[in-house]
Protein backbone atom coordinates (compact mmCIF):
# COMPACT_ATOMS: atom_id res chain seq x y z
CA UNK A 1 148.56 139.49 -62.32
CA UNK A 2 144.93 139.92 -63.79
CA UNK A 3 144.14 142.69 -65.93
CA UNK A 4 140.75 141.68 -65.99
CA UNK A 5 140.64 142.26 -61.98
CA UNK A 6 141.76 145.52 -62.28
CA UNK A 7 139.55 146.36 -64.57
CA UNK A 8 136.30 144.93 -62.59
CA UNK A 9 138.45 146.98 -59.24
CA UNK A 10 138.03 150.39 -61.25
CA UNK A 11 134.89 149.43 -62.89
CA UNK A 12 133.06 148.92 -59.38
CA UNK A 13 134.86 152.16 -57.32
CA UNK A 14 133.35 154.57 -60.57
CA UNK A 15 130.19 152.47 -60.35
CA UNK A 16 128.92 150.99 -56.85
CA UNK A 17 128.50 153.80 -54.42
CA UNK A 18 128.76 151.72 -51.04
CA UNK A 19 132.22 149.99 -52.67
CA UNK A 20 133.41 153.82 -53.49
CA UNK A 21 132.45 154.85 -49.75
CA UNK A 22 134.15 151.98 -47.67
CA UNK A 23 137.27 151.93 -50.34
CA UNK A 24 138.06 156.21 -49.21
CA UNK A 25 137.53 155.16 -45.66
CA UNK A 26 139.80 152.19 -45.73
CA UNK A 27 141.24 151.68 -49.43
CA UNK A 28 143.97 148.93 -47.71
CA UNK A 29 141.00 147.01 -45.97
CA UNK A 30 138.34 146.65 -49.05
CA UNK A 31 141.50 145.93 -51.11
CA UNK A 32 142.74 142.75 -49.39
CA UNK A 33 138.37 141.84 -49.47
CA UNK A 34 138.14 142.04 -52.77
CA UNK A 35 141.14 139.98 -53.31
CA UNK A 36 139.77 137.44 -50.70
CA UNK A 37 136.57 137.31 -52.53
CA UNK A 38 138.32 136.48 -55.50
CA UNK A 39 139.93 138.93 -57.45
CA UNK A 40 143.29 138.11 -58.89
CA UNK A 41 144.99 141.31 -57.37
CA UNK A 42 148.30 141.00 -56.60
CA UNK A 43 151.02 143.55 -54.01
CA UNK A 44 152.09 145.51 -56.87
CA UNK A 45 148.28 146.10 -58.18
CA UNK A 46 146.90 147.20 -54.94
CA UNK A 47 150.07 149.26 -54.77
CA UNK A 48 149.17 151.59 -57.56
CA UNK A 49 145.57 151.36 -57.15
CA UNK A 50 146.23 152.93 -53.09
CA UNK A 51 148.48 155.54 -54.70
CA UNK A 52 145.61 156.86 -57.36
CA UNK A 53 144.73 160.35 -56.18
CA UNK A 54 141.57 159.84 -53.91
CA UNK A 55 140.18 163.21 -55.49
CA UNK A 56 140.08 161.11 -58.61
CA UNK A 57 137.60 158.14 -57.58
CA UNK A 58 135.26 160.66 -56.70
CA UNK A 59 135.98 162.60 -60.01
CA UNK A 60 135.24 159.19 -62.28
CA UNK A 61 132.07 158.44 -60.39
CA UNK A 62 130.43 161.74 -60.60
CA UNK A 63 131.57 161.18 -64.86
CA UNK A 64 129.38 158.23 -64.92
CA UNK A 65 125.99 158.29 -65.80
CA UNK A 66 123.35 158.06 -63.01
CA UNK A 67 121.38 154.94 -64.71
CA UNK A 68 124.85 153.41 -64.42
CA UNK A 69 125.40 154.29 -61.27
CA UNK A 70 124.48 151.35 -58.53
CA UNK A 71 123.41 153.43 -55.59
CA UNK A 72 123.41 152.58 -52.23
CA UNK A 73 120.14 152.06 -50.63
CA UNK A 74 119.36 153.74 -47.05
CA UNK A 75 120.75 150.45 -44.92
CA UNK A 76 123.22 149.76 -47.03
CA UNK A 77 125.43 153.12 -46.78
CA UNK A 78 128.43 152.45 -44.24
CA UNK A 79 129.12 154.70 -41.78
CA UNK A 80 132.20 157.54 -43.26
């Protein structure tokens, strides 16, 4: 278990607009990449991170501050 990981995890879905948009189309999917790219997430993490209230990634990203933000440039948007 890595606190640290879920900490970069929440970091990146209030931050990085094309992470935010592929996590609320397939939260299970850009999970099990993120852990495959590294991140020390194990079941129980990705667990309670899948059972946070959708509503509420959008919420925290619209509370960050735009110069914060990384937005998604025109080719790199996925589909919703």
């Amino acid at each position: 278990m890595s606190q640290k990981s879920v900490e970069i995890v929440i970091g990146r879905l209030a931050t990085d607009e094309t992470l935010r948009t592929r996590f609320l189309a397939d939260p299970v999917l850009t999970l099990l990449s993120l852990r495959e790219g590294g991140l020390d997430l194990n079941h129980g993490e990705i667990q309670a991170l899948l059972e946070m209230p959708i509503a509420g990634w959008r919420a925290m990203a619209d509370l960050v501050h735009p110069r914060l933000q990384k937005i998604a440039m025109k080719g790199d948007r996925p589909e919703p």
